[in-house]
PDB file of N, CA and C in Angstrom:
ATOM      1  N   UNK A   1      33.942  33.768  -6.775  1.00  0.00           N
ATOM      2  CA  UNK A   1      32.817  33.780  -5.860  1.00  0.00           C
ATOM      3  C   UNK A   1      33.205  33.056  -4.578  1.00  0.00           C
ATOM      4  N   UNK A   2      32.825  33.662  -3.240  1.00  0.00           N
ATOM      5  CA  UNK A   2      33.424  32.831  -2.640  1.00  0.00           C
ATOM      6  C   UNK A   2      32.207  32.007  -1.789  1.00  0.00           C
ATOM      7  N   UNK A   3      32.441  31.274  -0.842  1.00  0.00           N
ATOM      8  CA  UNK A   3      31.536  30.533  -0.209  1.00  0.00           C
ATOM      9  C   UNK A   3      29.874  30.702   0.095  1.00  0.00           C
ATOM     10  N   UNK A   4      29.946  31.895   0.380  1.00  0.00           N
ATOM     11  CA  UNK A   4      28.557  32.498   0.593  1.00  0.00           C
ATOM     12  C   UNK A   4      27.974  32.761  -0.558  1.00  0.00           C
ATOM     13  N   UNK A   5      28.549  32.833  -1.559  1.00  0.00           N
ATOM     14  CA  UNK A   5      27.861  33.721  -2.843  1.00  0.00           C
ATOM     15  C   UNK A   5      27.271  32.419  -3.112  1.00  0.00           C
ATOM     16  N   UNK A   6      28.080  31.358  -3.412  1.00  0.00           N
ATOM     17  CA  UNK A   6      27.296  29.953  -4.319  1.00  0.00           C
ATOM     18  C   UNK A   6      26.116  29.520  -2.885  1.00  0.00           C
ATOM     19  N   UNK A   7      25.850  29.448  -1.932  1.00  0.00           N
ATOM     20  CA  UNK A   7      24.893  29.271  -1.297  1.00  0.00           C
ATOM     21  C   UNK A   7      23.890  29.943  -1.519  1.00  0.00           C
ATOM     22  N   UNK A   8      24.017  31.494  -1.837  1.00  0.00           N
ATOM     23  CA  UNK A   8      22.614  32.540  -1.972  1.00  0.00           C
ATOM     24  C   UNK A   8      22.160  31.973  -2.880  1.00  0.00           C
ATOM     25  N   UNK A   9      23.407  31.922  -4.437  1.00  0.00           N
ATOM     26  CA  UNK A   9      22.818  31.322  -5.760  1.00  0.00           C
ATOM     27  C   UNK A   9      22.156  30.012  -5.396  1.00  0.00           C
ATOM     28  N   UNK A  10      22.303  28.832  -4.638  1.00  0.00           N
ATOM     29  CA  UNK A  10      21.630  27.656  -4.571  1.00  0.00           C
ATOM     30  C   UNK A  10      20.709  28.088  -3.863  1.00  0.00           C
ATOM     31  N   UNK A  11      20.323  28.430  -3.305  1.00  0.00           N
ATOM     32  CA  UNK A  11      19.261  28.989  -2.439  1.00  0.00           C
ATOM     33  C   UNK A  11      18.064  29.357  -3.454  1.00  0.00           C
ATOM     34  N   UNK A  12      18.549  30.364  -3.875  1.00  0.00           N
ATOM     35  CA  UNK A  12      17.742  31.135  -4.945  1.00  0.00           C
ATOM     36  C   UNK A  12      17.012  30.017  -6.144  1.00  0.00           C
ATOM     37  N   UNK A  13      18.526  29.175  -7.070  1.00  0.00           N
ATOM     38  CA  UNK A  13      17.801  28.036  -7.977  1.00  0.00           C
ATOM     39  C   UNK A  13      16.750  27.500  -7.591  1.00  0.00           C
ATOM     40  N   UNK A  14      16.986  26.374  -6.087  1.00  0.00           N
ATOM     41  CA  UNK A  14      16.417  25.889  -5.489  1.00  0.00           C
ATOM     42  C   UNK A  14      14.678  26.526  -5.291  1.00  0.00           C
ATOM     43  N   UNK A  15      15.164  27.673  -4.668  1.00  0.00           N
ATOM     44  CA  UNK A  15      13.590  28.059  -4.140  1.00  0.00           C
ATOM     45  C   UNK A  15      12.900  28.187  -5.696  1.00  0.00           C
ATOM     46  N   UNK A  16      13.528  28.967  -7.275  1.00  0.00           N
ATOM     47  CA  UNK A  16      12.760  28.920  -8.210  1.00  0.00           C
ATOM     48  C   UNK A  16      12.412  27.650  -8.746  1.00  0.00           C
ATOM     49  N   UNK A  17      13.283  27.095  -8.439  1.00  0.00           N
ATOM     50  CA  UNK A  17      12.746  25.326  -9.012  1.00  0.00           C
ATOM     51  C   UNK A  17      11.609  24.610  -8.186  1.00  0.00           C
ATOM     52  N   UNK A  18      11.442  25.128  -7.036  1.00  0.00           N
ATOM     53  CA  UNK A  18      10.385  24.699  -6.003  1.00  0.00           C
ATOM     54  C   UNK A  18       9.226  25.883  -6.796  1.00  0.00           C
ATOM     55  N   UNK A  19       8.784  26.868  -6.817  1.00  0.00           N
ATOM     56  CA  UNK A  19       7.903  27.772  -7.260  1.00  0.00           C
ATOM     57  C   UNK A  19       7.488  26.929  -8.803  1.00  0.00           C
ATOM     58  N   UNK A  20       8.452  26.862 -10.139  1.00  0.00           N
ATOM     59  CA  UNK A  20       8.473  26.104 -10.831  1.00  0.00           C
ATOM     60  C   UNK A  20       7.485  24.824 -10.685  1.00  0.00           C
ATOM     61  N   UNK A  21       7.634  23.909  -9.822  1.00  0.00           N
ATOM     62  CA  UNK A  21       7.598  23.074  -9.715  1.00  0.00           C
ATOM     63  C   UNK A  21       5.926  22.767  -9.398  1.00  0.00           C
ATOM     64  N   UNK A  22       5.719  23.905  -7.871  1.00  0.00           N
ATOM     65  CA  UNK A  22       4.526  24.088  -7.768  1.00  0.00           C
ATOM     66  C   UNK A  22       3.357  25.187  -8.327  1.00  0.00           C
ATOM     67  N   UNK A  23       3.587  25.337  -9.150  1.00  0.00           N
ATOM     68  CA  UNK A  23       2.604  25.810 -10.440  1.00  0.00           C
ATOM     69  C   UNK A  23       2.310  25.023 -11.849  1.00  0.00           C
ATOM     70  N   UNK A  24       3.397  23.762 -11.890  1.00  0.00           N
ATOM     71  CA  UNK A  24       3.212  23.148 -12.602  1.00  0.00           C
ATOM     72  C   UNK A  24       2.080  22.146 -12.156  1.00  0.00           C
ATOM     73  N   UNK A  25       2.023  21.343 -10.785  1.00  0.00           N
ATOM     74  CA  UNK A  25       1.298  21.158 -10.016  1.00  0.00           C
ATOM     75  C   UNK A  25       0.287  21.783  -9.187  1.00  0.00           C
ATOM     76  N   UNK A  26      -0.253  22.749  -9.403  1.00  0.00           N
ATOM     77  CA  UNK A  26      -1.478  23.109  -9.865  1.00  0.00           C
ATOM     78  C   UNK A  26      -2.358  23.419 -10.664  1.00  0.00           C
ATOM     79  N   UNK A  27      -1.625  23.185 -12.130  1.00  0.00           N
ATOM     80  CA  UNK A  27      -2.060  23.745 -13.101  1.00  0.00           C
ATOM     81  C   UNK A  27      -2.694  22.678 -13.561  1.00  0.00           C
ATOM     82  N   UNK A  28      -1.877  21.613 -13.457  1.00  0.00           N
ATOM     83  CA  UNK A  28      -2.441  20.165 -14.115  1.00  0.00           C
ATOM     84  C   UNK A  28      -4.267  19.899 -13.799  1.00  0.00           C
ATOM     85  N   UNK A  29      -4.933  19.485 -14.410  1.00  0.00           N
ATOM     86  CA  UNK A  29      -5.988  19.126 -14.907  1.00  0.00           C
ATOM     87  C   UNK A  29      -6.195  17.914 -13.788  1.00  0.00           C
ATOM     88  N   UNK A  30      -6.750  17.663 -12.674  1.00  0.00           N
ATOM     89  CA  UNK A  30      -7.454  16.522 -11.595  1.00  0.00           C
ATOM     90  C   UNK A  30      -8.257  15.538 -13.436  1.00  0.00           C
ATOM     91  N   UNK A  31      -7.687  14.105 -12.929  1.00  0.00           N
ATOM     92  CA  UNK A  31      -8.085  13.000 -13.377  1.00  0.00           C
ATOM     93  C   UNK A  31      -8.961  12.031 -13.089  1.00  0.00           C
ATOM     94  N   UNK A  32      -9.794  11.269 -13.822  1.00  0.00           N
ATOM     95  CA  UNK A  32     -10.335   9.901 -13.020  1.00  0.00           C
ATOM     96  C   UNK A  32      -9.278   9.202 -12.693  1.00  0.00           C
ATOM     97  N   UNK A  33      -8.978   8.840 -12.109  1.00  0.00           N
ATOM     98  CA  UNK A  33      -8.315   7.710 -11.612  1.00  0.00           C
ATOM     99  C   UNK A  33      -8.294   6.387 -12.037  1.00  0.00           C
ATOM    100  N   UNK A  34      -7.404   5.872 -13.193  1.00  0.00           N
ATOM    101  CA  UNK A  34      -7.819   4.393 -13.782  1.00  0.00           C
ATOM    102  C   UNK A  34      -8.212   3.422 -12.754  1.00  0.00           C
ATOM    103  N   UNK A  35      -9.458   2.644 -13.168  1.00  0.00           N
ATOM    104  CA  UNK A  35      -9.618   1.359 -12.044  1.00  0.00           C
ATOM    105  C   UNK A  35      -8.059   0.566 -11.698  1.00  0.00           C
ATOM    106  N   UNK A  36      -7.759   0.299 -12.734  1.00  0.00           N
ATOM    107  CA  UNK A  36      -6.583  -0.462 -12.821  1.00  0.00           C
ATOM    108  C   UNK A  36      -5.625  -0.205 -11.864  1.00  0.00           C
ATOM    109  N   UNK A  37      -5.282   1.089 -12.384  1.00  0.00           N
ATOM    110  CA  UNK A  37      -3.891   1.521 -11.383  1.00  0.00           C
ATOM    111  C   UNK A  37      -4.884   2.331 -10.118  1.00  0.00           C
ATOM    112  N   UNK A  38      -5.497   2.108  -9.399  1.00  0.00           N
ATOM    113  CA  UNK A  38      -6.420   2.707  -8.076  1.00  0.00           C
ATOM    114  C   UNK A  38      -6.606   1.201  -7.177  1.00  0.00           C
ATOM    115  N   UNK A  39      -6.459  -0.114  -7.861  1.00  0.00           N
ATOM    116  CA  UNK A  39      -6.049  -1.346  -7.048  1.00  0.00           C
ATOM    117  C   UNK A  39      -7.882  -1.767  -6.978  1.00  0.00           C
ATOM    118  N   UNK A  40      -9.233  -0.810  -7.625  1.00  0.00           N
ATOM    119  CA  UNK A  40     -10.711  -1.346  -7.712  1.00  0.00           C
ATOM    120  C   UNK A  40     -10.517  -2.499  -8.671  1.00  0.00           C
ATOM    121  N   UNK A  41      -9.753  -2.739  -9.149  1.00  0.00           N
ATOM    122  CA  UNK A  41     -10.054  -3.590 -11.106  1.00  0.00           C
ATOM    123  C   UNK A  41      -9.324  -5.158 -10.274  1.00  0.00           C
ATOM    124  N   UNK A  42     -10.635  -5.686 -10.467  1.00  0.00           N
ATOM    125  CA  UNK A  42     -10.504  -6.931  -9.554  1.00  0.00           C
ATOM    126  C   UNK A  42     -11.208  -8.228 -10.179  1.00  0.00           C
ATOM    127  N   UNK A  43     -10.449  -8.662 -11.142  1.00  0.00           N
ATOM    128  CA  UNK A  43     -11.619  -9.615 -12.456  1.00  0.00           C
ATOM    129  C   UNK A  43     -11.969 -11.216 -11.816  1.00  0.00           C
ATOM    130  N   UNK A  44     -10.740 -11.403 -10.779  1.00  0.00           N
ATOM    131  CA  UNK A  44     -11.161 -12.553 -10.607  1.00  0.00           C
ATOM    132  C   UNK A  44     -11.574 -12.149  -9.136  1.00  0.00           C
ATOM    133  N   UNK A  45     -12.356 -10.876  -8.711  1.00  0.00           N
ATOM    134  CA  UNK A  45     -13.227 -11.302  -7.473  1.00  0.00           C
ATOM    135  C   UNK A  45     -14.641 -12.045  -7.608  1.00  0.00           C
ATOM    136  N   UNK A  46     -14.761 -12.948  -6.835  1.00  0.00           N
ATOM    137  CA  UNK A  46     -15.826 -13.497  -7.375  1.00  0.00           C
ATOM    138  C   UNK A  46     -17.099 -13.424  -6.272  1.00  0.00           C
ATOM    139  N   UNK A  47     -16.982 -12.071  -5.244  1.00  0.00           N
ATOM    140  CA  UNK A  47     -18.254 -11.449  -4.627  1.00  0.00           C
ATOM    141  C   UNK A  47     -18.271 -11.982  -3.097  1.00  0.00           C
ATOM    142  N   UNK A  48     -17.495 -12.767  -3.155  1.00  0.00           N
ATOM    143  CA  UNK A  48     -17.275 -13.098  -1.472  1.00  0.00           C
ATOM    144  C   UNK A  48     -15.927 -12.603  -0.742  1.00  0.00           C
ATOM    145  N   UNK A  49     -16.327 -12.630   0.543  1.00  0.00           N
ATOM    146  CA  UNK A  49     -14.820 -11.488   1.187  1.00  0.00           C
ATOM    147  C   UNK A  49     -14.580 -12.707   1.873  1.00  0.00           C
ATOM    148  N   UNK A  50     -12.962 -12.267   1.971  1.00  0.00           N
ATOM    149  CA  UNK A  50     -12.169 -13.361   2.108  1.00  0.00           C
ATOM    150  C   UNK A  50     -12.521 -13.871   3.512  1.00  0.00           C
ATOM    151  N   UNK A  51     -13.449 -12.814   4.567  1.00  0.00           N
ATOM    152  CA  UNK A  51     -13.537 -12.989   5.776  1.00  0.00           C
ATOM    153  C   UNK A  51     -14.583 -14.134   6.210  1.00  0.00           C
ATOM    154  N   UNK A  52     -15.382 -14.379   4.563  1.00  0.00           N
ATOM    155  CA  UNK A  52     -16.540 -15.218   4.552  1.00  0.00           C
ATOM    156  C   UNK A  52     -16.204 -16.471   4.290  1.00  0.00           C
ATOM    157  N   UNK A  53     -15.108 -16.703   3.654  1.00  0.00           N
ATOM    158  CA  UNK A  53     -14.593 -17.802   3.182  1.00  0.00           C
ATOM    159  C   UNK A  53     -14.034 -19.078   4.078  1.00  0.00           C
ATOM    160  N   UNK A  54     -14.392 -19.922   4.537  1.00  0.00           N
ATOM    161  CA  UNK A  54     -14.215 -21.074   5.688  1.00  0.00           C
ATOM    162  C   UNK A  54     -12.897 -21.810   5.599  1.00  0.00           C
ATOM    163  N   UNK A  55     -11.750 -22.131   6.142  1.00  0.00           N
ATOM    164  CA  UNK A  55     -11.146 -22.886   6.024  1.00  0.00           C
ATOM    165  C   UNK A  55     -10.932 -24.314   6.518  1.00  0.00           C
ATOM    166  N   UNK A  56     -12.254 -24.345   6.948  1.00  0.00           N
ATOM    167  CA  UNK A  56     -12.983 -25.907   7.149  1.00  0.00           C
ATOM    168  C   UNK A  56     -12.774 -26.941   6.351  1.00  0.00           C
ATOM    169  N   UNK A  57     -12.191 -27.802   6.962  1.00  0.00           N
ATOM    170  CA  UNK A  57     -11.935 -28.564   6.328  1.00  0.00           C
ATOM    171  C   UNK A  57     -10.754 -29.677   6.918  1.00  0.00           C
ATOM    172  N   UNK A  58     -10.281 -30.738   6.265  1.00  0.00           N
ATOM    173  CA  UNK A  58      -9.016 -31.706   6.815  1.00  0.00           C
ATOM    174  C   UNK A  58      -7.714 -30.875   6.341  1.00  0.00           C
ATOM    175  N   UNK A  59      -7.313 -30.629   7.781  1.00  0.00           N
ATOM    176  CA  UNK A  59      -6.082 -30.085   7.817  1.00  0.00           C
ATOM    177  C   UNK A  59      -5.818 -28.511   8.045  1.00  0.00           C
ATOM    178  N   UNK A  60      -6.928 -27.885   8.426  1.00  0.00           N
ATOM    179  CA  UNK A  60      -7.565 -26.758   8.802  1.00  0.00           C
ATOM    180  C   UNK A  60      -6.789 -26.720  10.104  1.00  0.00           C
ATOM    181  N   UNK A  61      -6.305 -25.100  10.377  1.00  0.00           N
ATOM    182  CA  UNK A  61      -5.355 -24.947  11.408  1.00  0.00           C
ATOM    183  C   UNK A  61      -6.158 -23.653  12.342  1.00  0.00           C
ATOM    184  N   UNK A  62      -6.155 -23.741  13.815  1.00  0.00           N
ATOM    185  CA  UNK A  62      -6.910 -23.169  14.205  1.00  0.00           C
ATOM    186  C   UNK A  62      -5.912 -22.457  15.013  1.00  0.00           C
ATOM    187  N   UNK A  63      -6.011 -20.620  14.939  1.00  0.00           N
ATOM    188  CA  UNK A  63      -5.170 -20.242  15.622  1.00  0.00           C
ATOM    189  C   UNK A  63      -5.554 -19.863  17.399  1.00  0.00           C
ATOM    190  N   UNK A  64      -4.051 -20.243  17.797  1.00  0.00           N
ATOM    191  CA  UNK A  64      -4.382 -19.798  19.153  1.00  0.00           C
ATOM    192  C   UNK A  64      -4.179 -18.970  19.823  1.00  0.00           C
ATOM    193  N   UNK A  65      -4.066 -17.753  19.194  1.00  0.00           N
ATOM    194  CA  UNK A  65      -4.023 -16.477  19.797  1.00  0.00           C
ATOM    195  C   UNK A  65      -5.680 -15.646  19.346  1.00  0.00           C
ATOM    196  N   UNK A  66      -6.008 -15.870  18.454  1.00  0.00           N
ATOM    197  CA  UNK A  66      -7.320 -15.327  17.872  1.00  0.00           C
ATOM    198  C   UNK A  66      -7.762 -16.032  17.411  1.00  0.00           C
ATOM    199  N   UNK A  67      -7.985 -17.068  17.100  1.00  0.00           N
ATOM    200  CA  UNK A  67      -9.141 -18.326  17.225  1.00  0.00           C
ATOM    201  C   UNK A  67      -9.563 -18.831  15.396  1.00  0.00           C
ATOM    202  N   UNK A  68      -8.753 -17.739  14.559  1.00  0.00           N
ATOM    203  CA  UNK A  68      -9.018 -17.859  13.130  1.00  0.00           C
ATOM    204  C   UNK A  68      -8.825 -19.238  12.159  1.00  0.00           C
ATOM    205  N   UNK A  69      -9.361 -19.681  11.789  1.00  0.00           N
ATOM    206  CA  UNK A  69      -9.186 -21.008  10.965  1.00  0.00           C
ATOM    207  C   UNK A  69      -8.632 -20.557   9.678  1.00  0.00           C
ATOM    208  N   UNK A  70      -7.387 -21.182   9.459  1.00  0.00           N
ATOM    209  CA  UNK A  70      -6.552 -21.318   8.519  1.00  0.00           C
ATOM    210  C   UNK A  70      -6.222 -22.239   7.605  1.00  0.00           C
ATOM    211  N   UNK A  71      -5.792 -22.415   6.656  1.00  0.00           N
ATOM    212  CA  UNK A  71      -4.948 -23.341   5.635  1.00  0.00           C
ATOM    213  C   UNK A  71      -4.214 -24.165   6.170  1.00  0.00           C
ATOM    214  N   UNK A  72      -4.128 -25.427   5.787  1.00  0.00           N
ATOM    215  CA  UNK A  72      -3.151 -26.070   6.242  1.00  0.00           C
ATOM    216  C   UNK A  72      -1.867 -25.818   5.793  1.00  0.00           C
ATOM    217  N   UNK A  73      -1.654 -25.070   5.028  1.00  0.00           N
ATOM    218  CA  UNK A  73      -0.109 -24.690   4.236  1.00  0.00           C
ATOM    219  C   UNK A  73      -0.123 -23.929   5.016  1.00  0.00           C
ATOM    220  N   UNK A  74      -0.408 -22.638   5.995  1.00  0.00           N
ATOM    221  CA  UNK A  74      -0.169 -21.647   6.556  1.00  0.00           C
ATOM    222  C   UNK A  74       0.925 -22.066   7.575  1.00  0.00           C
ATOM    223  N   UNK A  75       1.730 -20.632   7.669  1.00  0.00           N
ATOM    224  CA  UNK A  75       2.730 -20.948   8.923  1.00  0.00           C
ATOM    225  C   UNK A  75       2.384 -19.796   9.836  1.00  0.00           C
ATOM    226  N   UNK A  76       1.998 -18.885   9.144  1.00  0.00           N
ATOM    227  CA  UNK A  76       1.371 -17.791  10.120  1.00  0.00           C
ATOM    228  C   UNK A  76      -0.026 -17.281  10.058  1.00  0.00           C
ATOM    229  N   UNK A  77      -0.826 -17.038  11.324  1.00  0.00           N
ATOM    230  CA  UNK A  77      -2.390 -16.529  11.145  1.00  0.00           C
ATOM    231  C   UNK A  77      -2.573 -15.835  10.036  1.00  0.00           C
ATOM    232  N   UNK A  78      -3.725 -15.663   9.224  1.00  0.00           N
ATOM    233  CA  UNK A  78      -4.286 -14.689   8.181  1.00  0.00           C
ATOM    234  C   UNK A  78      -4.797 -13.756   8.971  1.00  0.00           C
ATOM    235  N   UNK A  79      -5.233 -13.478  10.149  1.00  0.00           N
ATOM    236  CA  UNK A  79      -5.578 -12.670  10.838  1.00  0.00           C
ATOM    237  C   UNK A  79      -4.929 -11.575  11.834  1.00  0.00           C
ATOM    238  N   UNK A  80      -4.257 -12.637  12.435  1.00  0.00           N
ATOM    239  CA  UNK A  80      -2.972 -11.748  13.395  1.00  0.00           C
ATOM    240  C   UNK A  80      -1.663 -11.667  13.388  1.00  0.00           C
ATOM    241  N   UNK A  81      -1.270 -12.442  12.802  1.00  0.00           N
ATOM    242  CA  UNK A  81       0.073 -12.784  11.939  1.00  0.00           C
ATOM    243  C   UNK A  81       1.169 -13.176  13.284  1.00  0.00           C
ATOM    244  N   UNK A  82       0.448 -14.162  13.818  1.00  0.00           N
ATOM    245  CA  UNK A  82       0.800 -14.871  15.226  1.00  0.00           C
ATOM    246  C   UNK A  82       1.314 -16.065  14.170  1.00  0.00           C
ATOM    247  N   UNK A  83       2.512 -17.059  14.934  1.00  0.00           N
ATOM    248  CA  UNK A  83       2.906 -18.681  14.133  1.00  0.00           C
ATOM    249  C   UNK A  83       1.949 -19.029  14.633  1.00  0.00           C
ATOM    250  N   UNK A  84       1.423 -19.696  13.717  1.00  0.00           N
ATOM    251  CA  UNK A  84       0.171 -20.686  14.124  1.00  0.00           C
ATOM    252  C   UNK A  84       1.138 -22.724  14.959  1.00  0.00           C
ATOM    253  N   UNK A  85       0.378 -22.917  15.663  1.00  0.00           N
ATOM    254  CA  UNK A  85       1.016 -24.014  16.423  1.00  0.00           C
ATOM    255  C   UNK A  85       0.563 -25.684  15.731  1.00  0.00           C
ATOM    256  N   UNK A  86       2.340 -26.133  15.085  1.00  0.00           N
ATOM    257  CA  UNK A  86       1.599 -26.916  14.415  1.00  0.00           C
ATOM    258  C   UNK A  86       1.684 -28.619  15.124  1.00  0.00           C
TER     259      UNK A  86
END
């Protein structure tokens, strides 16, 4: 066989393995979506958003590009991801 022939043949596998492929993927049955693996399953949220949450307090870092109050462990904004100035 010479050069051209094994290209038609890959050509050909190829495109039946793609056809293959997408009929197998449509055939399949649409799922719920586990909470778990969908990133909803959240046991230790405890109903407040993190946006509500104050970092008031001693040692509270205030950024100066967007004004966000931070952790004192922080090295970069939670908000803008600016170095916070310590």
């Amino acid at each position: 066989m010479g050069p051209w022939d094994w290209i038609i043949v890959t050509l050909v596998v190829f495109g039946v393995l793609q056809v293959l492929a997408l009929r197998y993927a449509l055939r399949r049955e649409p799922t719920e979506p586990d909470a778990r693996q969908s990133g909803m399953f959240m046991p230790e949220f405890d109903g407040q958003d993190a946006s509500d949450r104050s970092a008031t307090g001693a040692g509270a870092l205030v950024c100066p590009h967007c004004g966000t109050e931070n952790a004192s462990g922080y090295t970069y904004c939670r908000n803008c991801v600016n170095l916070l100035g310590r």
